[in-house]
Protein backbone atom coordinates (compact mmCIF):
# COMPACT_ATOMS: atom_id res chain seq x y z
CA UNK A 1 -89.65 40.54 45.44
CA UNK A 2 -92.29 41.61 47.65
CA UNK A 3 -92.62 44.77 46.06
CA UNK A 4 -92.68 43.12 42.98
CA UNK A 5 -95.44 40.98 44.49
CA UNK A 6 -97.94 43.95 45.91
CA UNK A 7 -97.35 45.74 42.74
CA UNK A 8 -98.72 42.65 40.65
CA UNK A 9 -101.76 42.28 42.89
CA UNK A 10 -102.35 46.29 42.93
CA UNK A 11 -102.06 45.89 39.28
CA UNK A 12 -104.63 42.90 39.22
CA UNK A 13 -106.57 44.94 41.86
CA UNK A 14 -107.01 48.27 39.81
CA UNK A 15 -107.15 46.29 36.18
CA UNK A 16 -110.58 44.49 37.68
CA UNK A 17 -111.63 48.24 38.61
CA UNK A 18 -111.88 49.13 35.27
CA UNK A 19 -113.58 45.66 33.86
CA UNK A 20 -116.22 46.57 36.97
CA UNK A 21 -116.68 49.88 35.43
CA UNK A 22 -116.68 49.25 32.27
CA UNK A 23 -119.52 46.41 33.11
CA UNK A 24 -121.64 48.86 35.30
CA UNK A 25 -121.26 51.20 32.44
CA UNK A 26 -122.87 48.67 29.92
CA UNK A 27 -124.99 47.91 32.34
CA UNK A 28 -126.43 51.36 33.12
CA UNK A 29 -126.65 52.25 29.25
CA UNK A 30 -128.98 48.97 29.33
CA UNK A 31 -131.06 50.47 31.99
CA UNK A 32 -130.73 53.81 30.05
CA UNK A 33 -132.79 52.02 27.55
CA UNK A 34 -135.64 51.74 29.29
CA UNK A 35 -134.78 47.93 29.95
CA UNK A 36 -136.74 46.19 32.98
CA UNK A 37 -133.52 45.23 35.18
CA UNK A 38 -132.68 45.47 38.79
CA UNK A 39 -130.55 48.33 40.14
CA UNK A 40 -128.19 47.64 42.20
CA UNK A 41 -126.58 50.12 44.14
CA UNK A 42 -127.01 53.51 42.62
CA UNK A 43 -126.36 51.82 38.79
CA UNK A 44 -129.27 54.07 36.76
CA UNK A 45 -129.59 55.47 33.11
CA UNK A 46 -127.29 58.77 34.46
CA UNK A 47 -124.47 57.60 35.32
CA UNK A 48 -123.58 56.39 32.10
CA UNK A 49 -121.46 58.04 30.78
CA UNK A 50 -119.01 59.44 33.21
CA UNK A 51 -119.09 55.34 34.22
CA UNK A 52 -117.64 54.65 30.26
CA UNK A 53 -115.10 57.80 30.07
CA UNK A 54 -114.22 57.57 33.70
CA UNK A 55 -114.49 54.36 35.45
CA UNK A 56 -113.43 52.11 32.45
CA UNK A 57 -111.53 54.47 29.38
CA UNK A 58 -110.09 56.53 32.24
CA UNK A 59 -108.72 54.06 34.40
CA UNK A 60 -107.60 51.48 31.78
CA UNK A 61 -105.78 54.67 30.21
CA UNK A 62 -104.45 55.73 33.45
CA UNK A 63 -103.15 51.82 34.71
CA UNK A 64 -101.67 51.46 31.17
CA UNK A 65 -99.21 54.80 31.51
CA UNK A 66 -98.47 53.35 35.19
CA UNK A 67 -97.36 50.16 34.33
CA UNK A 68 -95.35 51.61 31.41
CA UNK A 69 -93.72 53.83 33.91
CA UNK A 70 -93.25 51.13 36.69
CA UNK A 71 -93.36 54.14 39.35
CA UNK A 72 -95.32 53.38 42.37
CA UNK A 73 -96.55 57.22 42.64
CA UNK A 74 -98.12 57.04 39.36
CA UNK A 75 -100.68 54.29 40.51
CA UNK A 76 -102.66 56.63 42.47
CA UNK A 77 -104.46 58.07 39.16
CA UNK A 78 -105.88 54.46 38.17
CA UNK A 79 -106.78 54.44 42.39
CA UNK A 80 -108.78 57.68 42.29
CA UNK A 81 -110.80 56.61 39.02
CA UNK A 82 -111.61 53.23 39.82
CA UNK A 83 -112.74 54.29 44.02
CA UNK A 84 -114.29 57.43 42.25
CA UNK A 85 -116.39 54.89 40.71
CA UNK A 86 -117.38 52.77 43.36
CA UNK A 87 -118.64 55.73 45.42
CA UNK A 88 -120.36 56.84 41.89
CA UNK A 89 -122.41 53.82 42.28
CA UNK A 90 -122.93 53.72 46.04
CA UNK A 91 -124.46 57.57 45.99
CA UNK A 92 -121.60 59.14 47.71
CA UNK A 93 -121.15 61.93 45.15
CA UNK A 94 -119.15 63.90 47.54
CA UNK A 95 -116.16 61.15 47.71
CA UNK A 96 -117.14 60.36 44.24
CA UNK A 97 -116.16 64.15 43.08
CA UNK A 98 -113.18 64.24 45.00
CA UNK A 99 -112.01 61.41 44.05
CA UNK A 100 -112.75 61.97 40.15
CA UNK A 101 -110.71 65.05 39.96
CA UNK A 102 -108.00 63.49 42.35
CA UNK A 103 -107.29 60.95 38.85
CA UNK A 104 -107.60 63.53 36.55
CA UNK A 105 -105.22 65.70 37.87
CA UNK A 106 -102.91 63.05 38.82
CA UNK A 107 -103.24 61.62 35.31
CA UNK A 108 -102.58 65.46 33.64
CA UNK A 109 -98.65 65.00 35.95
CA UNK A 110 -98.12 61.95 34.46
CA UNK A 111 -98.33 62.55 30.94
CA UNK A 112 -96.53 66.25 31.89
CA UNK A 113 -93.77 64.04 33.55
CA UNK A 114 -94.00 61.86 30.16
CA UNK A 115 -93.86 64.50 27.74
CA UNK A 116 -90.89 66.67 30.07
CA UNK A 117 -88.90 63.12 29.86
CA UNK A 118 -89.91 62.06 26.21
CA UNK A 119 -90.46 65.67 24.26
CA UNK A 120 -92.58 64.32 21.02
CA UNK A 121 -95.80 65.50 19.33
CA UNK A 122 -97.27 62.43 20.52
CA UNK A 123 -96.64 63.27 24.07
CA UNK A 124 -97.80 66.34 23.62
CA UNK A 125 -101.55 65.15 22.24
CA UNK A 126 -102.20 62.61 24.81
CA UNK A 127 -101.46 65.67 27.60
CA UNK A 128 -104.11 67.50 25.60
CA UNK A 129 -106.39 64.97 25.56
CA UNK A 130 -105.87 64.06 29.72
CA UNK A 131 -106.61 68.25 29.96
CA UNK A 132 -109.64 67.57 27.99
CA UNK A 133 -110.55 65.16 30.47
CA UNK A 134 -110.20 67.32 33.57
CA UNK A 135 -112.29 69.92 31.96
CA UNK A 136 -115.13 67.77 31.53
CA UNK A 137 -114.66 65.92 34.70
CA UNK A 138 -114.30 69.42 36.76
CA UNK A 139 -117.69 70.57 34.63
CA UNK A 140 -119.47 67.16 35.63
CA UNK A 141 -118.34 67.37 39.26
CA UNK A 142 -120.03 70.99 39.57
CA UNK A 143 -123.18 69.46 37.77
CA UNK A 144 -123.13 71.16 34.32
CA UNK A 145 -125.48 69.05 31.69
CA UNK A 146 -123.61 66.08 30.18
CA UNK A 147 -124.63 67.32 26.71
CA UNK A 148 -122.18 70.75 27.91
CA UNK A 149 -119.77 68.44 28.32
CA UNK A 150 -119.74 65.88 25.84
CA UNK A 151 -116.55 67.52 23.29
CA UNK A 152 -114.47 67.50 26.09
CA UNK A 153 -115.36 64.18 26.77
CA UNK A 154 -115.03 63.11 22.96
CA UNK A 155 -111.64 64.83 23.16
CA UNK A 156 -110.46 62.77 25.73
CA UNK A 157 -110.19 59.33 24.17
CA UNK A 158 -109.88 60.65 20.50
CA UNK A 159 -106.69 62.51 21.53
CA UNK A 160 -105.34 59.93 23.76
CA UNK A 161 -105.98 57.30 20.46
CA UNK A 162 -104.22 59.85 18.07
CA UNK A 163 -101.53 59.96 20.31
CA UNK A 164 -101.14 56.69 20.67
CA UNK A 165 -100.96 55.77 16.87
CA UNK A 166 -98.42 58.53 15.81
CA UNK A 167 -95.76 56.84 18.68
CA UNK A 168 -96.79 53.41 16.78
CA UNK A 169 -96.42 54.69 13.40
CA UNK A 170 -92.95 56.15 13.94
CA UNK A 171 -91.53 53.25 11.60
CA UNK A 172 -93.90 55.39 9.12
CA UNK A 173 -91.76 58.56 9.62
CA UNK A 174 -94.30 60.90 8.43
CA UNK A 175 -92.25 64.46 7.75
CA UNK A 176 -91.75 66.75 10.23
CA UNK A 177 -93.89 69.27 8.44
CA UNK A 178 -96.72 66.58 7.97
CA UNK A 179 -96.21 66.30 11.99
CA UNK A 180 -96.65 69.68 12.31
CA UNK A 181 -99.84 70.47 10.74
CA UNK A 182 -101.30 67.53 12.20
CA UNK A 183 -100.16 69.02 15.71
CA UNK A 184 -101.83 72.36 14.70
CA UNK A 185 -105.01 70.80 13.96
CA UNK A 186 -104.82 69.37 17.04
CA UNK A 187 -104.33 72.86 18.83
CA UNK A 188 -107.35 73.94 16.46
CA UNK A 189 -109.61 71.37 16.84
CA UNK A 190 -109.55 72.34 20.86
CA UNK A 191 -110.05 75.38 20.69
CA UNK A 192 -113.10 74.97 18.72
CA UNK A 193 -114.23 72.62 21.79
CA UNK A 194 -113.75 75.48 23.65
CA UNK A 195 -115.81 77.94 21.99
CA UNK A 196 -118.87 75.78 21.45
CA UNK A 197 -120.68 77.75 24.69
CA UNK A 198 -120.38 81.42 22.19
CA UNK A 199 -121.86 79.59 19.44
CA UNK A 200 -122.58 75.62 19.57
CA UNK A 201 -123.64 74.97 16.20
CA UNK A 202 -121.29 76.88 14.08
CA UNK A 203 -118.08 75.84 16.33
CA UNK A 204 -118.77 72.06 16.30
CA UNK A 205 -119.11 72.14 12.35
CA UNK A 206 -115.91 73.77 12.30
CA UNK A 207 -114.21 71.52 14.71
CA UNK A 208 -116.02 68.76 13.07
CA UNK A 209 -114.46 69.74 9.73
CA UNK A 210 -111.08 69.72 11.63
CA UNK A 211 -111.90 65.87 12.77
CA UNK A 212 -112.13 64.86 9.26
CA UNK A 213 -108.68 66.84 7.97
CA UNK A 214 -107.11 64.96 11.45
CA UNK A 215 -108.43 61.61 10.52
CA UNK A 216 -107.39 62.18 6.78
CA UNK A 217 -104.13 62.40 8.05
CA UNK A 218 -103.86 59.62 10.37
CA UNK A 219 -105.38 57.09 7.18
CA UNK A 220 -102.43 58.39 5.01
CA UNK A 221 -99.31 58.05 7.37
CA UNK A 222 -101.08 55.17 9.63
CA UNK A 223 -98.83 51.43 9.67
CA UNK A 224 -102.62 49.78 9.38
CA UNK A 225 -102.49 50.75 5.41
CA UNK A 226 -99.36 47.98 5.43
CA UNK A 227 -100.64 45.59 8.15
CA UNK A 228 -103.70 45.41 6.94
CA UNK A 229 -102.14 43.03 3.39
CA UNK A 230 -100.71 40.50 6.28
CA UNK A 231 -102.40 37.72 8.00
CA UNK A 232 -104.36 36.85 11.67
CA UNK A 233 -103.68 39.82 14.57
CA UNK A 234 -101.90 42.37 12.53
CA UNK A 235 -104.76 42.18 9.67
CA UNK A 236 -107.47 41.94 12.49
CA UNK A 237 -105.97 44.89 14.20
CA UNK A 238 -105.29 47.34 11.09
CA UNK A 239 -108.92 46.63 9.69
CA UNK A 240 -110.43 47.89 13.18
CA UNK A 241 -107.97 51.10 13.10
CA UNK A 242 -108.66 51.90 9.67
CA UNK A 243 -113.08 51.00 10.41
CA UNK A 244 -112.08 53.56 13.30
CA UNK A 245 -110.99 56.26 11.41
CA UNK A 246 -113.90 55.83 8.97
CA UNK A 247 -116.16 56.07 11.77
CA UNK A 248 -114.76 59.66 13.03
CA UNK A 249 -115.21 60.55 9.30
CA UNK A 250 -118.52 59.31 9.36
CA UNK A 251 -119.30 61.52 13.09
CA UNK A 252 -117.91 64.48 11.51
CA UNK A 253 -119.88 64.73 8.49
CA UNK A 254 -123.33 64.28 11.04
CA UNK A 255 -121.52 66.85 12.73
CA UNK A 256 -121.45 69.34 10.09
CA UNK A 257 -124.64 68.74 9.27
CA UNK A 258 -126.86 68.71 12.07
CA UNK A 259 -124.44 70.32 14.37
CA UNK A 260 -124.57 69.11 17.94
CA UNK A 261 -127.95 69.04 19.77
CA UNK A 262 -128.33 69.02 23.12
CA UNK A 263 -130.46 65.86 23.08
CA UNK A 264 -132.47 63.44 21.23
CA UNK A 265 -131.35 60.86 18.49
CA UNK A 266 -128.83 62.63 16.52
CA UNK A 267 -127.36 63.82 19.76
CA UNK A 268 -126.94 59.97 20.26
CA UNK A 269 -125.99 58.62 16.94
CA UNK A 270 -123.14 61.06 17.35
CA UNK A 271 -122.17 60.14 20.53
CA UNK A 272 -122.36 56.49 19.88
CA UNK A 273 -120.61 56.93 16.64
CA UNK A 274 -117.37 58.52 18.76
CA UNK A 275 -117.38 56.23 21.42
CA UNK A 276 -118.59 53.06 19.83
CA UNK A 277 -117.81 53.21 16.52
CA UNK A 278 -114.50 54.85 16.94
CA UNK A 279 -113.35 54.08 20.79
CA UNK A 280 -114.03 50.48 20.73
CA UNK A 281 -112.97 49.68 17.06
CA UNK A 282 -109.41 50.63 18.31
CA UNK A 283 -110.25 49.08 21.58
CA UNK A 284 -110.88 45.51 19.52
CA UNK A 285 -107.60 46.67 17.15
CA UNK A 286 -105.46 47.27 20.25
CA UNK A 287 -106.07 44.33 22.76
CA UNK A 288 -103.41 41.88 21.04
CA UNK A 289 -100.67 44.19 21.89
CA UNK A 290 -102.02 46.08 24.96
CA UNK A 291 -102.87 43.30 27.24
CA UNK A 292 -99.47 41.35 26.44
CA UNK A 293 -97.92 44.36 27.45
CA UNK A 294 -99.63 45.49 30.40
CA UNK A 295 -99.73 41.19 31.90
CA UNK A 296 -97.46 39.58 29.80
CA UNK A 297 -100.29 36.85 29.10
CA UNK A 298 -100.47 36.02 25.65
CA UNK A 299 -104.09 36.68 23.27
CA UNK A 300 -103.90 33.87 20.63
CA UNK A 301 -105.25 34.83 17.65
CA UNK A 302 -108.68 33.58 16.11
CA UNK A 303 -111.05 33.80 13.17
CA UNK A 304 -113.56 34.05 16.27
CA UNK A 305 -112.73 37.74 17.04
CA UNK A 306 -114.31 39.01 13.96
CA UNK A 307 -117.65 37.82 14.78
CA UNK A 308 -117.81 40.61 17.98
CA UNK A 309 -116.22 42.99 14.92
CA UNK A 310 -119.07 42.94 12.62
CA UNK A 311 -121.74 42.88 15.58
CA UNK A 312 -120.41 45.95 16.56
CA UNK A 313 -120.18 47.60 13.68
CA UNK A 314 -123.33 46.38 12.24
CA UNK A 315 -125.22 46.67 15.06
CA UNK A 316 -123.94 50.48 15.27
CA UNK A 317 -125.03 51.53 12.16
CA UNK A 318 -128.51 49.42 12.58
CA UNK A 319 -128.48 52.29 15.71
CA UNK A 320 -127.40 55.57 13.51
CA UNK A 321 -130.31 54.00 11.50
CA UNK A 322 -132.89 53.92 14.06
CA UNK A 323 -131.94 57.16 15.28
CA UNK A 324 -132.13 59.25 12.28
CA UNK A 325 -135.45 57.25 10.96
CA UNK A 326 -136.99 57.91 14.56
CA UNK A 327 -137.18 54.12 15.22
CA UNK A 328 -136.76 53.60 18.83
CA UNK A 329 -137.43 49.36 18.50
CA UNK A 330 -134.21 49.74 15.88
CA UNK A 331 -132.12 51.77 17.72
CA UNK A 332 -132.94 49.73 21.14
CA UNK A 333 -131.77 46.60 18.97
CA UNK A 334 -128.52 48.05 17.69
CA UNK A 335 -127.45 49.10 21.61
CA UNK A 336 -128.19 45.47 22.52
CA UNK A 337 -126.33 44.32 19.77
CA UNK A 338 -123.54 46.81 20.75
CA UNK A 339 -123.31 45.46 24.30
CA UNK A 340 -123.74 41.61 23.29
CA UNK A 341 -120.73 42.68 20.87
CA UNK A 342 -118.38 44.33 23.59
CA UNK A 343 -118.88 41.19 25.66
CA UNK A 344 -118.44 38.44 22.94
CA UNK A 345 -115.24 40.31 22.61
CA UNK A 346 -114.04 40.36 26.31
CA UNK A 347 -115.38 36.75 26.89
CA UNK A 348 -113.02 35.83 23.49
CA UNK A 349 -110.07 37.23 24.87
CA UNK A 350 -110.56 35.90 28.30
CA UNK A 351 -110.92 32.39 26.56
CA UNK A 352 -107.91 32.97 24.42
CA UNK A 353 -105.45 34.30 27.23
CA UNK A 354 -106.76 31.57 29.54
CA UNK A 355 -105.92 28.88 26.91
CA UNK A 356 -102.59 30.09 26.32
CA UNK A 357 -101.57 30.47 29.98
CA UNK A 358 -102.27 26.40 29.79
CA UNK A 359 -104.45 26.64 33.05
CA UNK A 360 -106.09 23.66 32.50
CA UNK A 361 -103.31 21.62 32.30
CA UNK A 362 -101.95 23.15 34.98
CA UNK A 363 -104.48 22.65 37.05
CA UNK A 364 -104.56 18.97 36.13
């Protein structure tokens, strides 16, 4: 019971890790901005990014695959992301690196040790997404640019996502050629990524071509094209897969188009498209079943949650906008609207899993 005990409050430990990096994140793409707001800590414009992939996507990632496992040795990734990220913030980049690439690695075993117990296609994406992870990360820790970076970044939550979906949509039973090819795009797609240094332009229209064939795919075979005719979470949650998968359709057609720059706003209309647009659509679609799972605390449903949906998205492409119109006042808006969104969310859920835990009354 004790172990049971330290477990839970490692658990509770780690999972407010990733809410304090995914709030310093926010927080530092505020400042980012240009915003007038203190900095506390080493929190600046800079750290950004590897505070969204790393200390939230990577360590909520990370805790969820340890908790599914329920082995106490597979805790340690979700450790090294979450103190890589306090040392991040506290200017202790040495620490910070070495405990960065501790997680990664430790999160590449785990989903090895996943997909050597569970062989499956879907195994087999999610360890190519975690590898696209440690490339980036091991790239970041010896100080490339973030733009050299930023497929295998994309790669890392896209893959993990894709993964994710074909173990849900197994009831689907897409045909084991269908599997295939999707598997081979996948193989593909990353080896596009990894030719982008001999020739950026032409390899990220090709692997942004790819993207679209992937996400094709995943709209045809996907459960959310059923879900989506039912009623409160399982609507709510197929509309923000299938807005997801419009959204990588969307990137990839900027992608072929203007290829990927190394800065300026395209460079971050396509970047926000990924990891806005796509990541946190299937963050909102996801959160009914993932924190039940993960706490066993219960999200009731409400109308409420689609008010943070349509900020998001709306204030997204009110930033793509702004962007490509070289409006910085309209693009400035539609990241504030983005952050007031992600928040409205989390507050929401907070409410609703506080509510159905009956703490009130219990505290009465």
């Amino acid at each position: 019971m004790r172990n049971g005990l330290s477990l839970n409050l490692l658990f509770g430990v780690l999972m407010a890790g990733a809410a304090a990096g995914l709030l310093a994140g926010l927080y530092s793409g505020l400042l980012l901005l240009g915003l007038s707001l203190p900095q506390p800590l080493d929190i600046g414009g800079a750290v950004h990014g590897p505070l969204m992939i790393n200390g939230f996507l990577a360590a909520l990632i990370s805790l969820e695959r340890a908790a599914a496992l329920e082995l106490r040795w597979t805790y340690a990734a979700p450790i090294g992301f979450v103190l890589s990220t306090i040392f991040l913030i506290s200017g202790n980049l040495f620490w910070f690196g070495m405990f960065l690439m501790t997680g990664s690695l430790l999160l590449v075993i785990i989903l090895a040790y996943l997909l050597k117990l569970h062989p499956s296609t879907y195994h087999f994406i999610m360890l190519m997404g975690v590898l696209a992870l440690l490339a980036g990360n091991f790239g970041f820790v010896r100080g490339w640019p973030v733009s050299e970076l930023a497929g295998w970044w994309i790669a890392f939550p896209v893959l993990t996502i894709f993964g994710e979906r074909l173990e849900l949509n197994r009831i689907m039973r897409p045909p084991e050629k269908a599997q295939w090819l999707f598997t081979g795009l996948v193989i593909v797609w990353l080896v596009s990524l990894s030719l982008l240094p001999v020739d950026r332009d032409a390899f990220w229209v090709i692997s942004s071509g790819i993207l679209i064939l992937l996400s094709l795919w995943l709209l045809k075979y996907d459960i959310a094209r059923r879900t989506i005719r039912t009623s409160e979470w399982p609507r709510f949650s197929a509309l923000g897969m299938l807005t997801a998968y419009v959204w990588i359709i969307i990137a990839a057609l900027f992608g072929m188009w203007y290829g990927l720059p190394y800065a300026g706003p395209v460079y971050d209309a396509i970047l926000h498209i990924f990891f806005v647009g796509f990541v946190f659509s299937m963050i909102f679609a996801h959160a009914a079943i993932i924190i039940p799972a993960l706490t066993g605390l219960t999200v009731t449903y409400s109308v409420y949650f689609y008010l943070p949906y349509l900020l998001l998205n709306g204030f997204l492409a009110l930033r793509i906008i702004g962007d490509l119109m070289w409006i910085p006042e309209l693009r400035a808006i539609g990241a504030y609207g983005n952050v007031l969104a992600i928040l409205l969310f989390l507050g929401g859920i907070l409410f609703q899993v506080v509510r159905s835990a009956g703490f009130p009354q219990k505290m009465r």
